[in-house]
N, C-alpha and C. Protein backbone atom coordinates (compact mmCIF):
# COMPACT_ATOMS: atom_id res chain seq x y z
N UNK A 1 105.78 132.58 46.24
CA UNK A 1 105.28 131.26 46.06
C UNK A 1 105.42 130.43 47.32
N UNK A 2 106.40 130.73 48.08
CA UNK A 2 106.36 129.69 49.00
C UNK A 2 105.74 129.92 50.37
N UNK A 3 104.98 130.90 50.36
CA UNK A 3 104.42 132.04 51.41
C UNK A 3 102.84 130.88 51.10
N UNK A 4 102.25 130.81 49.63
CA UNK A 4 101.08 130.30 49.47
C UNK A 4 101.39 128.75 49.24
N UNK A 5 102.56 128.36 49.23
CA UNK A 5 102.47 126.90 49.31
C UNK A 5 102.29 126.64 50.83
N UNK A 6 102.97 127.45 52.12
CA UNK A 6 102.82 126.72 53.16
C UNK A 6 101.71 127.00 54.15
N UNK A 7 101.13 127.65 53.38
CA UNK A 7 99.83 128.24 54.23
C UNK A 7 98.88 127.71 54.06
N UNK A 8 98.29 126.68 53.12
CA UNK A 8 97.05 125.50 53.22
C UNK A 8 97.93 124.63 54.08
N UNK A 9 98.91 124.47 54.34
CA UNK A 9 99.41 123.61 55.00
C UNK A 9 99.04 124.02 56.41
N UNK A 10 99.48 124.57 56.78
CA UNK A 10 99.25 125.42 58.31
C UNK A 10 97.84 125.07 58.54
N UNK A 11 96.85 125.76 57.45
CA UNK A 11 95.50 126.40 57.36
C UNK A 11 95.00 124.13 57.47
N UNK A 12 95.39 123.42 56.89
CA UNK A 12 94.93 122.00 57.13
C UNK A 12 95.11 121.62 58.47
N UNK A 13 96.52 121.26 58.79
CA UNK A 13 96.96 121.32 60.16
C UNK A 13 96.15 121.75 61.39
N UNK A 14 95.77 122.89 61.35
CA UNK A 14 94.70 123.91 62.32
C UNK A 14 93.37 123.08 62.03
N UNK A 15 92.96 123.07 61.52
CA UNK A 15 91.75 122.35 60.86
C UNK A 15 91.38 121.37 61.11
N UNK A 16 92.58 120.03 61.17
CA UNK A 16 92.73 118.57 61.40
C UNK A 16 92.70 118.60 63.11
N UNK A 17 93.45 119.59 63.71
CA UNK A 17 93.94 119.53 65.03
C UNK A 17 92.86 120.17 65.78
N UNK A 18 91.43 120.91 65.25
CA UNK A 18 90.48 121.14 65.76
C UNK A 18 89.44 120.36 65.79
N UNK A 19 89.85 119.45 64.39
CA UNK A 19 88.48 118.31 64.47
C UNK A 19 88.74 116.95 65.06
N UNK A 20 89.98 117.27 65.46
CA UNK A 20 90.62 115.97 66.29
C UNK A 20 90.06 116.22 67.64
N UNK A 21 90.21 117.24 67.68
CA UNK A 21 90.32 117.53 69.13
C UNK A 21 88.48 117.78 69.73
N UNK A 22 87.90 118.17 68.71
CA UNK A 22 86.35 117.46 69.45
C UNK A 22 85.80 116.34 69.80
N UNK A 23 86.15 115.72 68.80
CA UNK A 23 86.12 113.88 69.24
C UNK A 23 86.50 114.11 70.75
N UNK A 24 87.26 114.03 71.07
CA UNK A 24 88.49 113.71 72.01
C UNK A 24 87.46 114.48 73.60
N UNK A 25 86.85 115.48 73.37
CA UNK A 25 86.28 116.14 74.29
C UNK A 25 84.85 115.55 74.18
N UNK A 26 83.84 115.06 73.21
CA UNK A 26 82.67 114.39 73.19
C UNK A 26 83.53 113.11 73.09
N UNK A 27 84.31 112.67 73.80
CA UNK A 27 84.63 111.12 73.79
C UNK A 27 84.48 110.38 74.81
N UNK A 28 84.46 112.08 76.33
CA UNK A 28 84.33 111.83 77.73
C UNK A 28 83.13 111.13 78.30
N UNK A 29 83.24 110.16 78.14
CA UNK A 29 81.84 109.38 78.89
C UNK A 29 81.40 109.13 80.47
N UNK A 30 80.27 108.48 80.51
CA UNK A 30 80.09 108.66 81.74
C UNK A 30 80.92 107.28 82.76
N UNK A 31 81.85 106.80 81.55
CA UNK A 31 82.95 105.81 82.22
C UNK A 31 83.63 106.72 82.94
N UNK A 32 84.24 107.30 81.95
CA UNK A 32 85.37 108.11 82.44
C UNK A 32 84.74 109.28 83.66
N UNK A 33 83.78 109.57 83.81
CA UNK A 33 83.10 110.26 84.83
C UNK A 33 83.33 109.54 86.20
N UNK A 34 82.83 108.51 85.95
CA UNK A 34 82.80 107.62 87.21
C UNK A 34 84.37 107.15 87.73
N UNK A 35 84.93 106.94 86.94
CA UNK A 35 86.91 106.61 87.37
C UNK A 35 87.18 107.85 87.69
N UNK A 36 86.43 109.03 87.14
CA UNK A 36 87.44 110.33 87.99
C UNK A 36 86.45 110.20 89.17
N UNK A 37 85.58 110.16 89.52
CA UNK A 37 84.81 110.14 90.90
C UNK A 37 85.63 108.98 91.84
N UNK A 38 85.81 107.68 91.07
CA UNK A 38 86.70 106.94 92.29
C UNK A 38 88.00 107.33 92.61
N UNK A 39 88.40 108.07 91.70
CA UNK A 39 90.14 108.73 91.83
C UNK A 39 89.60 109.34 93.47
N UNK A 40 88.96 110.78 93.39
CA UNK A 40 88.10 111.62 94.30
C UNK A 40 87.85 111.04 95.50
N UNK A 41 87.10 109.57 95.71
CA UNK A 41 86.71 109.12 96.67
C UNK A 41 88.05 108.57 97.28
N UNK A 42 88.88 108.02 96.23
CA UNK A 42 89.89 107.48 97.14
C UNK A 42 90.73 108.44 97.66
N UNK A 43 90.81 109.13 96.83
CA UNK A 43 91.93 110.14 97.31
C UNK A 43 91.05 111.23 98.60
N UNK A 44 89.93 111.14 98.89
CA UNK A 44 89.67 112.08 99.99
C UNK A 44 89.37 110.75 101.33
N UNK A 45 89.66 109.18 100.77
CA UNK A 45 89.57 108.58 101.92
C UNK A 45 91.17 108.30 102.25
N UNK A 46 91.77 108.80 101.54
CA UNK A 46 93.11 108.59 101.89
C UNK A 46 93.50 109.80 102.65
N UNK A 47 93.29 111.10 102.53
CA UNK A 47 93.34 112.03 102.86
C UNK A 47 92.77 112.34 104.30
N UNK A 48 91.63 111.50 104.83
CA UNK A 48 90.72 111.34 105.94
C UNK A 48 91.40 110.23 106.68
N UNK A 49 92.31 109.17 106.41
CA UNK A 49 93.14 108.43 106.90
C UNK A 49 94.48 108.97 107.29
N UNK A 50 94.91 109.50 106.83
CA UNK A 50 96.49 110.43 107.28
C UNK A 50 95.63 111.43 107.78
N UNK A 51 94.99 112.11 108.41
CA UNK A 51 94.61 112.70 109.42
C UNK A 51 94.58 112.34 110.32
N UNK A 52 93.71 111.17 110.44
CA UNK A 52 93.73 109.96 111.74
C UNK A 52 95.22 109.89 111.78
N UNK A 53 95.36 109.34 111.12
CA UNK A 53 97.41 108.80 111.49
C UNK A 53 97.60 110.20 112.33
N UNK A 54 97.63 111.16 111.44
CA UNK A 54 98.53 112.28 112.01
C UNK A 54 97.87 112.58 113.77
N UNK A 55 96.40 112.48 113.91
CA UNK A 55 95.94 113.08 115.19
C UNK A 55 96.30 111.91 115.76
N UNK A 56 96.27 110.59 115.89
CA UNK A 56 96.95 109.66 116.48
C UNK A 56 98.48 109.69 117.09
N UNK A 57 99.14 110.27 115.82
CA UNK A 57 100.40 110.29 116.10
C UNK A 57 100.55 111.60 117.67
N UNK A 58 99.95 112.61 117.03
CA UNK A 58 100.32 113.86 117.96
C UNK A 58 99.69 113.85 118.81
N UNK A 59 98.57 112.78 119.74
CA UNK A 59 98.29 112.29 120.46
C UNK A 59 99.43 111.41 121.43
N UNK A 60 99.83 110.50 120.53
CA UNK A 60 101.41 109.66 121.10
C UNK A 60 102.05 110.64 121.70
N UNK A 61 102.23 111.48 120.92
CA UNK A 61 103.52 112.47 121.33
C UNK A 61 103.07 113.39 122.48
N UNK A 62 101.82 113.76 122.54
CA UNK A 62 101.60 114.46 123.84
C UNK A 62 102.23 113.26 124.78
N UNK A 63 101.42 112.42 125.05
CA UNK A 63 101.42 111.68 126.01
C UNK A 63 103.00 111.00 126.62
N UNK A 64 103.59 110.88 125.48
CA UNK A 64 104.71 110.95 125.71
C UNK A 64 106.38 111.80 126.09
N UNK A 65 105.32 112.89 125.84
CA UNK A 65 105.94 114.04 126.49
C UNK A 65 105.60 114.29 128.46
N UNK A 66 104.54 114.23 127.95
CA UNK A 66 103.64 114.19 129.70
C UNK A 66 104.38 113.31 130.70
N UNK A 67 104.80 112.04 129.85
CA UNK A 67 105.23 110.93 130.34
C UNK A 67 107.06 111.40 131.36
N UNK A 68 107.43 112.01 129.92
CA UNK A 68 108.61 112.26 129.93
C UNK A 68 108.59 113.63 130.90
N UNK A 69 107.89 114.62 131.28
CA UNK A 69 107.98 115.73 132.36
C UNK A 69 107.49 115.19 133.75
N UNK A 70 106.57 113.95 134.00
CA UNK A 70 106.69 112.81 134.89
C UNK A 70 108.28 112.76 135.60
N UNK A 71 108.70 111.87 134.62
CA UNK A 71 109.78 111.40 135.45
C UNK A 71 111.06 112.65 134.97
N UNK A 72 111.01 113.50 134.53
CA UNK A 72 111.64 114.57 134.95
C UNK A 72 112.96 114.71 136.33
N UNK A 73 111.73 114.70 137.21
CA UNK A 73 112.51 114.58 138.80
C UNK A 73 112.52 113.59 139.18
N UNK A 74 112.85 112.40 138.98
CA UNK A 74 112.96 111.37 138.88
C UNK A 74 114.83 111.45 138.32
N UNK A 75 114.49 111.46 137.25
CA UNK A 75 115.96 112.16 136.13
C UNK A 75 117.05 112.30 137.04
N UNK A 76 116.72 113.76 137.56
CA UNK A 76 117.11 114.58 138.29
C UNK A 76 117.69 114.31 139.36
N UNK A 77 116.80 113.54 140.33
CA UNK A 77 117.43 112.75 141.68
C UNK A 77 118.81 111.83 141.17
N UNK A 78 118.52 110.95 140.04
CA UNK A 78 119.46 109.99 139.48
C UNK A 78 120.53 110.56 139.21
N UNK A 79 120.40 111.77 138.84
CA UNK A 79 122.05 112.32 138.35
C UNK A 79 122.05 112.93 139.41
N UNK A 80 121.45 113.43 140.59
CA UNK A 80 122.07 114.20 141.44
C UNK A 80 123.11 113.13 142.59
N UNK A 81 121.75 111.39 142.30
CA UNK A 81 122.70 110.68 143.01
C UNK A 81 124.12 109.97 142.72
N UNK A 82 124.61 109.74 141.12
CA UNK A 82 125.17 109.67 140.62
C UNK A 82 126.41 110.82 140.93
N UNK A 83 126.06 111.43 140.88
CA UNK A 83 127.20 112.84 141.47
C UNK A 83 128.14 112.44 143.14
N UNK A 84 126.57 112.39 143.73
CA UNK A 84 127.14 112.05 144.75
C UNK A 84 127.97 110.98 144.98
N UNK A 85 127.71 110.00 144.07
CA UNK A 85 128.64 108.28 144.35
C UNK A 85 130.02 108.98 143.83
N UNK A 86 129.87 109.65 142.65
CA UNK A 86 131.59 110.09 142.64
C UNK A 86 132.25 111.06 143.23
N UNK A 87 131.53 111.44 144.13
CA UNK A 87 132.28 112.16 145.08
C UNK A 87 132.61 111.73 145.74
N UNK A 88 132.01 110.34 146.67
CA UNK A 88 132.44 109.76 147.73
C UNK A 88 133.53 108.36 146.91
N UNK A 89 133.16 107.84 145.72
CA UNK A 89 134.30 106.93 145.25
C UNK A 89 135.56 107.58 145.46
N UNK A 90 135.87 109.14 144.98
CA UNK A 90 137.20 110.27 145.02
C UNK A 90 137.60 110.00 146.30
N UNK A 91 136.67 110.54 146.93
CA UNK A 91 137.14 110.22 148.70
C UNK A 91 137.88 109.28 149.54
N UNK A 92 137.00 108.01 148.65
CA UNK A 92 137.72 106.57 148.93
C UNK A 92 138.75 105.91 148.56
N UNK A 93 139.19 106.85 147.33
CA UNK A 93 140.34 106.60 146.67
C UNK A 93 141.22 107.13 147.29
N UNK A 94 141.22 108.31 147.74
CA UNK A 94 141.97 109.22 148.06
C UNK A 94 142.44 108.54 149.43
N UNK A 95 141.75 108.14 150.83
CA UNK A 95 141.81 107.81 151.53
C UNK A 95 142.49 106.26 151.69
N UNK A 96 142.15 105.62 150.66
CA UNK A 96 142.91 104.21 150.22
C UNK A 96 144.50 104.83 149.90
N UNK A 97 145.04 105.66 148.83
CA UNK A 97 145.84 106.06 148.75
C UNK A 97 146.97 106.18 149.89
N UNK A 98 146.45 107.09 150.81
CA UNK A 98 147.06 107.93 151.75
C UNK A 98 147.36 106.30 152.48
N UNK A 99 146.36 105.46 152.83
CA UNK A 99 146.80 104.21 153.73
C UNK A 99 147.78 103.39 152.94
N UNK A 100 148.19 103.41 151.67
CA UNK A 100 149.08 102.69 150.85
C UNK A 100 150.33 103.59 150.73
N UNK A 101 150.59 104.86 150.75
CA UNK A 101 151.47 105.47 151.43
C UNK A 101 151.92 104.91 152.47
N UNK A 102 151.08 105.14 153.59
CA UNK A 102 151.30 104.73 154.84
C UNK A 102 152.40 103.80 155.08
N UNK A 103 151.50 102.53 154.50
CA UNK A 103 151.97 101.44 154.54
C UNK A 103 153.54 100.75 153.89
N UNK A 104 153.61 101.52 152.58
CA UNK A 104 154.83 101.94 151.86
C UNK A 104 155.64 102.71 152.98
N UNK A 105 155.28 103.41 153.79
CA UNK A 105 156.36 104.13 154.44
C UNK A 105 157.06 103.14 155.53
N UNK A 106 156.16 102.80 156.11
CA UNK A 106 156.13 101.60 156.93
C UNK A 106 157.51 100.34 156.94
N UNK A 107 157.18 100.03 155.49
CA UNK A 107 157.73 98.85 154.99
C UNK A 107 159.44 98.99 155.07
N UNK A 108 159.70 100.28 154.42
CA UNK A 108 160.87 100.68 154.54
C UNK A 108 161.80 100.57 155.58
């Protein structure tokens, strides 16, 4: 008995949920046609805009790389001259030193 009680049930269910569901598919109008076409348009002009961005961007970045292998040796001289000032500040210290010795010896 309870095998044939729940089986018009099922058997309605299936039935209701198929005739629901045509509506629902002849319900698509040519509104709804046209809002999925502007979804489409926007979304492939958005898509055509972050391209630009992006070739813009990696444009920047060349150029700013270019920029940056430019002064490269430029760089290069700066820290080589930088090197050199503390070699000769050491020197001067060193040499200040030795005369403050000196002079300390002196005093005595």
């Amino acid at each position: 008995m309870a095998q044939t009680f729940w089986e018009p049930e099922v058997a309605e269910t299936q039935t209701t949920d198929e005739s629901q569901a045509e509506p629902v598919a002849l319900a698509l109008s040519a509104a709804d046609f046209t809002a999925l076409e502007e979804r489409i348009v926007r979304a492939i002009e958005l898509v055509k805009s972050e391209r630009q961005a992006r070739a813009a961007a990696e444009e920047r970045a060349a150029r700013a790389e270019a920029q940056l292998g430019e002064q490269s040796p430029v760089v290069d001289n700066l820290k080589q001259e930088i090197r050199n000032l503390r070699t000769e500040r050491d020197q001067v210290r060193q040499r200040v030193e030795r005369l403050l010795k000196q002079l300390d010896a002196l005093e005595l």
